[in-house]
Protein backbone atom coordinates (compact mmCIF):
# COMPACT_ATOMS: atom_id res chain seq x y z
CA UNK A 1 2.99 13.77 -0.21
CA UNK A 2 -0.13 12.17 0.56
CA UNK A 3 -2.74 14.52 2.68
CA UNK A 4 -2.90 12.91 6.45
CA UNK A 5 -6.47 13.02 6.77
CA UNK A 6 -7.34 10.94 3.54
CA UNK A 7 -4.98 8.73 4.54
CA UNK A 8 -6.76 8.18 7.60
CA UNK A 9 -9.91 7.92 6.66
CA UNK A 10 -8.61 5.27 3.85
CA UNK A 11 -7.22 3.50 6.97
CA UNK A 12 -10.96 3.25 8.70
CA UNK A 13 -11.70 0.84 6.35
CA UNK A 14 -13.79 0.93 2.55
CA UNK A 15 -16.92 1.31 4.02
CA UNK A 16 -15.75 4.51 6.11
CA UNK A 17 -13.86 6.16 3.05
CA UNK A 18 -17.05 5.24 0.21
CA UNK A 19 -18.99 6.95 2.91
CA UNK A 20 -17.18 10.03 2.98
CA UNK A 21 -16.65 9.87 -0.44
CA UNK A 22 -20.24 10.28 -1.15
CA UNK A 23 -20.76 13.11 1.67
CA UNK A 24 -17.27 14.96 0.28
CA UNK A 25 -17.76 14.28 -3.75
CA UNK A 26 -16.39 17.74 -4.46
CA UNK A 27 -12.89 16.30 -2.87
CA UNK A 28 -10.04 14.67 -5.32
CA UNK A 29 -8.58 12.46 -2.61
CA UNK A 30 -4.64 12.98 -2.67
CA UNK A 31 -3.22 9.85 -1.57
CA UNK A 32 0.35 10.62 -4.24
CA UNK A 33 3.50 8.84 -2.52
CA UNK A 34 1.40 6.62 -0.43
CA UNK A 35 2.42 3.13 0.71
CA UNK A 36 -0.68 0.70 0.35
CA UNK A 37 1.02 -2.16 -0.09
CA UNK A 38 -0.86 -3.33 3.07
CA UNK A 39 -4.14 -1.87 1.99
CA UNK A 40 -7.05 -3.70 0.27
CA UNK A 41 -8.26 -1.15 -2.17
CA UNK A 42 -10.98 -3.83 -3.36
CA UNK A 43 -14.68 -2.13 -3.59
CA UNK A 44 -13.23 1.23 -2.47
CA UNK A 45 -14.62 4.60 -4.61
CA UNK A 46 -11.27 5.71 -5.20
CA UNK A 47 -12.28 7.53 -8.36
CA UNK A 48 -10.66 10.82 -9.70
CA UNK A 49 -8.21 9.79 -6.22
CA UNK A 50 -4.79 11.22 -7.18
CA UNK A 51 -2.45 8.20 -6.95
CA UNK A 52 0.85 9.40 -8.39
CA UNK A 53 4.00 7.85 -7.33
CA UNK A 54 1.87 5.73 -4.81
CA UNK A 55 3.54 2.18 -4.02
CA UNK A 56 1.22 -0.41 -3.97
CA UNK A 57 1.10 -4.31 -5.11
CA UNK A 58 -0.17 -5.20 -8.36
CA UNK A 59 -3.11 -7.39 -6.37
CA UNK A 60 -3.92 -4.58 -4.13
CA UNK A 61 -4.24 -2.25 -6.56
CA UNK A 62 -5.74 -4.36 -9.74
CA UNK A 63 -9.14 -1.65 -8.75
CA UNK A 64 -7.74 1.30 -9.17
């Protein structure tokens, strides 16, 4: 299951989470089960993020 708090900080937008990302870059975001079908991954530092059995679109998540 996905941890809450990434999830919500994903939610705030890329420029939120790529901030965070750089002040937390000892962190492995866990976003495994996740629905982002409705999220737009695009330009978002999502690497070493732990994305196992996430469901997302093909489109949405062509960045990952």
């Amino acid at each position: 299951m996905a941890n809450p708090e990434h999830l919500a900080i994903l939610n705030q937008g890329k420029e939120f989470w790529n901030e965070w990302r750089e002040e937390n870059p000892d962190i492995i975001p866990d976003l495994r089960e996740a629905d982002l079908s409705g999220t737009n991954l695009s330009r978002a530092n999502l690497s070493r993020a732990d994305f196992s059995c996430s469901f997302c679109t093909w489109r949405i998540c062509q960045f990952i």
